[in-house]
Structures are given as structure tokens and as C-alpha cells.
Protein backbone atom coordinates (compact mmCIF):
# COMPACT_ATOMS: atom_id res chain seq x y z
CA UNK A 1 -5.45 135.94 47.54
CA UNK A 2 -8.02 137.06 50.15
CA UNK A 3 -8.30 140.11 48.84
CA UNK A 4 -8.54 139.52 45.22
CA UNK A 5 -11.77 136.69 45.96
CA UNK A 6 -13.30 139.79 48.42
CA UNK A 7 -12.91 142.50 45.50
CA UNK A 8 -14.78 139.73 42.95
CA UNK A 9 -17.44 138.97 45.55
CA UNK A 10 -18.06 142.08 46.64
CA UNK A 11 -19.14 143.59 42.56
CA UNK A 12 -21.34 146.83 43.22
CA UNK A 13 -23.17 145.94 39.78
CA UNK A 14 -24.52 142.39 41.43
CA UNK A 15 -22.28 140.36 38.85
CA UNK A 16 -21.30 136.91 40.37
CA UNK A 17 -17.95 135.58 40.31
CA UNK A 18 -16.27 133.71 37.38
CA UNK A 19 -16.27 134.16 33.18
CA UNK A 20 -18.50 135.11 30.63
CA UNK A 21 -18.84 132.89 27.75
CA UNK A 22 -17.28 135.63 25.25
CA UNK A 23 -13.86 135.73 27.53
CA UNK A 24 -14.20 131.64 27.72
CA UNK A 25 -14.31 131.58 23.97
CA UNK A 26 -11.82 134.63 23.42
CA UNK A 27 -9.29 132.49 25.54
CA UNK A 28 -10.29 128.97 23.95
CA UNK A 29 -9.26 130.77 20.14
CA UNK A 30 -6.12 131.94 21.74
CA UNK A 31 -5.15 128.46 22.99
CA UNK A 32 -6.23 126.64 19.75
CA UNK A 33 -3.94 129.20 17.59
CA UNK A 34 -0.92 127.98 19.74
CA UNK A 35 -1.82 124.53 19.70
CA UNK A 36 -2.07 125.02 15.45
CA UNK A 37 1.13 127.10 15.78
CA UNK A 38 2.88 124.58 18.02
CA UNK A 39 1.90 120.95 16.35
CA UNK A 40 4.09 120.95 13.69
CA UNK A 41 6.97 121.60 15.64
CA UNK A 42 6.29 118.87 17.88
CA UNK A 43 5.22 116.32 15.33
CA UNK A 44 9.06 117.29 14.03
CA UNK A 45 10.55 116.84 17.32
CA UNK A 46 8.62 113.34 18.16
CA UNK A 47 9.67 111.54 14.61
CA UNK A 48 13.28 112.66 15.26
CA UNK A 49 13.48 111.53 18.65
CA UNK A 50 12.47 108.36 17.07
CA UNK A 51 15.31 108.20 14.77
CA UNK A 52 17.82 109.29 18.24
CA UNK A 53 16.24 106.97 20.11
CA UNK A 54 17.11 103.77 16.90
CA UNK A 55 20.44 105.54 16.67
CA UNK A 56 20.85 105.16 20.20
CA UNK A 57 19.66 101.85 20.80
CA UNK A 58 22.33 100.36 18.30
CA UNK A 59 24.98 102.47 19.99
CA UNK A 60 24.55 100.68 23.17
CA UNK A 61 24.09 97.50 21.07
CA UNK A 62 27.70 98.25 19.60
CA UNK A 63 29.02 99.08 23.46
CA UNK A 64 27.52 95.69 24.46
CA UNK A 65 29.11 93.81 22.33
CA UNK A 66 32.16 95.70 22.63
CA UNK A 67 31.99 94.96 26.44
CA UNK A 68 31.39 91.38 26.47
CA UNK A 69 33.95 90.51 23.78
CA UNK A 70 36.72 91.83 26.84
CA UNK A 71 34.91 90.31 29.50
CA UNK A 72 34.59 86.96 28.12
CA UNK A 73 37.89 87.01 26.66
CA UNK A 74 36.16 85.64 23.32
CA UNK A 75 35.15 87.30 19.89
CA UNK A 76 31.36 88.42 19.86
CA UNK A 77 29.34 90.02 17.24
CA UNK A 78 27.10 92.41 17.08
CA UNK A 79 23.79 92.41 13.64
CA UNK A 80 21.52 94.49 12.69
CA UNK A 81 18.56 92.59 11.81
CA UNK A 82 16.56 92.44 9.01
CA UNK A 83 13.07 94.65 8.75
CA UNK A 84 11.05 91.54 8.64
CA UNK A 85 11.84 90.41 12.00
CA UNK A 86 10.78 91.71 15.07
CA UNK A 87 14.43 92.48 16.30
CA UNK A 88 16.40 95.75 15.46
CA UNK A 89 19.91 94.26 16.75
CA UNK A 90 21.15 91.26 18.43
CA UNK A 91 24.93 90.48 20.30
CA UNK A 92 26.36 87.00 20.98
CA UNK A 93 29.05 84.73 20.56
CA UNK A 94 30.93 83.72 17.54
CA UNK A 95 32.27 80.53 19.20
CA UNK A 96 29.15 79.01 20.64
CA UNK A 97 29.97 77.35 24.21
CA UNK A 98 26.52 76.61 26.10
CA UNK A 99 27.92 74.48 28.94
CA UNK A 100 27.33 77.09 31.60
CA UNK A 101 30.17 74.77 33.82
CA UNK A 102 33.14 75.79 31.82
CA UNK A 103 34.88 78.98 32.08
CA UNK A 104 34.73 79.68 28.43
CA UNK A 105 30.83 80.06 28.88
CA UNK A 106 29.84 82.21 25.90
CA UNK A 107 25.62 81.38 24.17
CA UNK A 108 24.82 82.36 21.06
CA UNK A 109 22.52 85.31 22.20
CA UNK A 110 23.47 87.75 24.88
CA UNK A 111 21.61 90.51 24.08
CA UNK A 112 18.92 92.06 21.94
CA UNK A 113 16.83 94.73 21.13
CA UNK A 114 13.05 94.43 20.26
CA UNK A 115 11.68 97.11 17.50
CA UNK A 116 8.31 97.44 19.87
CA UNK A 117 10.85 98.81 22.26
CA UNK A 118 11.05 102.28 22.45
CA UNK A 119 8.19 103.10 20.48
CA UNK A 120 10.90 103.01 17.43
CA UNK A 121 9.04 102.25 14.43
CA UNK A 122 9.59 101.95 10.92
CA UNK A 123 13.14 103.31 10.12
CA UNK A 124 15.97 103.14 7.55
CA UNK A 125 19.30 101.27 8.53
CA UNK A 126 22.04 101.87 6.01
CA UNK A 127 25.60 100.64 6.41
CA UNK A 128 28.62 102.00 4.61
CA UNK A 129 29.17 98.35 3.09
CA UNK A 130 26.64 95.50 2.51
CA UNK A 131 27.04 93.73 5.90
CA UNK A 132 25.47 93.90 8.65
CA UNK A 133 27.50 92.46 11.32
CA UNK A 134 30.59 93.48 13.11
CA UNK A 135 32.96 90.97 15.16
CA UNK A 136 34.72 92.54 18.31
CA UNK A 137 38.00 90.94 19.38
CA UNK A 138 38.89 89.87 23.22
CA UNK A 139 40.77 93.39 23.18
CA UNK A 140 37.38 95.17 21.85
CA UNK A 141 38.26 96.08 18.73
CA UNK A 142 36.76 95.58 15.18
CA UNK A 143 37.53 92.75 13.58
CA UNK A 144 37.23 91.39 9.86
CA UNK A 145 34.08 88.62 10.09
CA UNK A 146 34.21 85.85 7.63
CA UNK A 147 35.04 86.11 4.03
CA UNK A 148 32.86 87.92 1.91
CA UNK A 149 30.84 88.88 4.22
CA UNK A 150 32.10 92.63 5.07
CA UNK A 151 32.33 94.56 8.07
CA UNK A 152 30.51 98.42 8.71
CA UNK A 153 32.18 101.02 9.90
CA UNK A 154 29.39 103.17 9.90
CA UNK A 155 25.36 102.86 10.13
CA UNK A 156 22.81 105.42 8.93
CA UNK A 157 19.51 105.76 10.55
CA UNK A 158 17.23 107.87 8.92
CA UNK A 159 13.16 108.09 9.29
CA UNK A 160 11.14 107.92 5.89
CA UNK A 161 7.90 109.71 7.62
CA UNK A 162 10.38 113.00 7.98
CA UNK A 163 12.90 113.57 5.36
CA UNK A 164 15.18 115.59 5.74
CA UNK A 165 13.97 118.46 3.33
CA UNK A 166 11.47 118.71 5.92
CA UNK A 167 13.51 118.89 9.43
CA UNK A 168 14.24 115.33 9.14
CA UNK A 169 17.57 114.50 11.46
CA UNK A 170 19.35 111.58 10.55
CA UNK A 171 21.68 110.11 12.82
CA UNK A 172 25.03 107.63 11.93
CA UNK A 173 26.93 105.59 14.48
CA UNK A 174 30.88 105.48 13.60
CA UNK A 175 32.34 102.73 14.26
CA UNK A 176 36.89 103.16 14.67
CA UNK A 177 39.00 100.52 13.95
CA UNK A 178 40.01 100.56 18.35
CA UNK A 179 36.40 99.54 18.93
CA UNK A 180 35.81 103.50 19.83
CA UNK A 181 32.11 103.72 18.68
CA UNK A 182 30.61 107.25 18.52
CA UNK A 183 27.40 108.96 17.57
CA UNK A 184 27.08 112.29 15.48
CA UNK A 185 24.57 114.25 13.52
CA UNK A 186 24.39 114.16 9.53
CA UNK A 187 22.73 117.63 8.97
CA UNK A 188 24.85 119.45 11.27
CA UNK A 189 26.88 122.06 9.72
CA UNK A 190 28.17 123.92 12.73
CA UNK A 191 32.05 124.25 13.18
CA UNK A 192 33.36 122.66 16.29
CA UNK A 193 30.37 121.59 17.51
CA UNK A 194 30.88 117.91 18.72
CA UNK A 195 27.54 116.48 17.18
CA UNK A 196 28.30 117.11 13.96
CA UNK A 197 29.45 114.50 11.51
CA UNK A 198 32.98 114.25 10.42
């Protein structure tokens, strides 16, 4: 390092250290290619870490309330929650028991997600039914919630700013009739990998 700052210091032709403004601007067009070469990728990569990160969230959501349901010994539920509110999931009880003194203590809300959370965003959540709630048994697996209302076995979370025609990565969350809740890939099409969709 000595050296090198002697050799530039010492220039027989009197130059002074540093860059001209040609190899400043040379390097500045070089960097601002990349940058133009590189942003599209990245604006890929950010909206589908999005969608993982949704996908995710209601994963752990499912393992929640999956997890309580054979802790408290008591059924619990897990929704997905409308767009218009400001919650992407929620857990709790089905049997409501809010006297913290007996040992059957089980509220109506143990857990929740916030769509601020995350950085998330504006997503689509599509079940392979029309509900929107599962019920988890004191064993943890799925049950059948009331009549007519339908149970998923599956959620789809897609994001409408990247379709998929465009790099777009939808995610679904499968949901086995154990309580086994796993997370895969739709648009992989690689043989034996174990992201990809069954």
C-alpha cells in the first residue's frame, strides 16, 4: 500500500493524485448500466419475497393454532381475515373460557397477525373451498367447523403487482387431514425437488 501511494505521488509529469473527470464519468456509466441491468431483477425478487413472506406468516399462523389446540387440550381455530380489515390471520378458541382461574383457560384471541407487519401488502388469499377457517382438535388435527361453513385444505397466495407470466411466484400452504401443514411452490416444475407443489 506504501508503495502504490509513493509511485502516484511521485508522477514525473507533475500530475497530482486522484481521477480525472472522464474516468469518474467512464466509471459512473458503467455503474448506472448495472444498476439498469440489475433493477428488474430485484424489483422481481422484492414482490415475491412479499408473497413468501404472506405465505409464511399464515404457515406459522396454522402451526399456532395447531400448537395451542394440544396444549390447551381444547379445539382452536385458525381465519384468514377479510381484505378490509387490518388483520391477515387470527387464532383463538372455539369454546370461549375468559376466567383466567380455571384450568380450562382458553380467550377468544390468542394470536394474530397485522397486514402492516412484514411490509406484506396487498395480496391474493384463495382457499380450495369458500371458508376461511380451520378448527384444530385437542390431538392437532383438522377438524370439520360448523355446518355449512367448510373447511380449507389448502390456501393460495399470490401477488397481483407480479403475475406470474412475469416471474410472479405464488406460494400455497397444504393443509393434511393429521394437522401436518406444509408449504410448497406453484410454478415449480422440477422433479424431486421438495418445494414444488404436489
Amino acid at each position: 500500500m506504501l508503495a502504490l501511494s509513493l509511485y502516484f505521488a511521485s508522477q514525473p509529469d507533475g500530475r497530482g493524485k486522484g481521477f480525472t473527470l472522464v474516468e469518474l464519468m467512464v466509471g459512473m456509466a458503467i455503474i448506472a448500466m448495472l444498476a439498469l441491468v440489475g433493477l428488474p431483477s430485484f424489483m422481481q425478487w422484492t414482490q415475491n419475497a412479499k408473497t413468501r413472506a404472506a405465505a409464511e406468516s399464515v404457515l406459522t399462523g396454522l402451526q399456532i393454532a395447531r400448537a395451542e389446540a394440544v396444549s390447551r387440550n381444547a379445539p382452536v381455530f385458525f381465519e384468514l381475515q377479510p381484505a378490509s380489515t387490518s388483520l391477515l390471520w387470527r387464532v383463538g378458541c372455539v369454546t370461549v373460557q375468559n376466567d383466567s382461574a380455571l384450568a380450562s383457560f382458553c380467550p377468544e384471541l390468542l394470536a394474530s397477525r397485522e397486514l402492516t407487519e412484514g411490509n406484506i401488502g396487498t395480496l391474493n388469499y384463495s382457499t380450495d373451498t369458500d371458508g376461511t377457517k380451520v378448527v384444530f382438535d385437542s390431538f392437532g388435527r383438522k377438524r370439520v367447523v360448523p355446518i355449512n361453513a367448510g373447511d380449507f385444505s389448502q390456501v393460495e397466495i399470490d401477488n397481483p403487482q407480479l403475475p406470474t407470466n412475469k416471474g410472479g411466484r405464488p406460494q400455497r400452504i397444504i393443509l393434511g387431514a393429521g394437522g401436518a401443514v406444509r408449504m410448497c411452490d406453484v410454478e415449480l416444475d422440477i422433479d424431486g425437488d421438495p418445494r414444488k407443489c404436489p
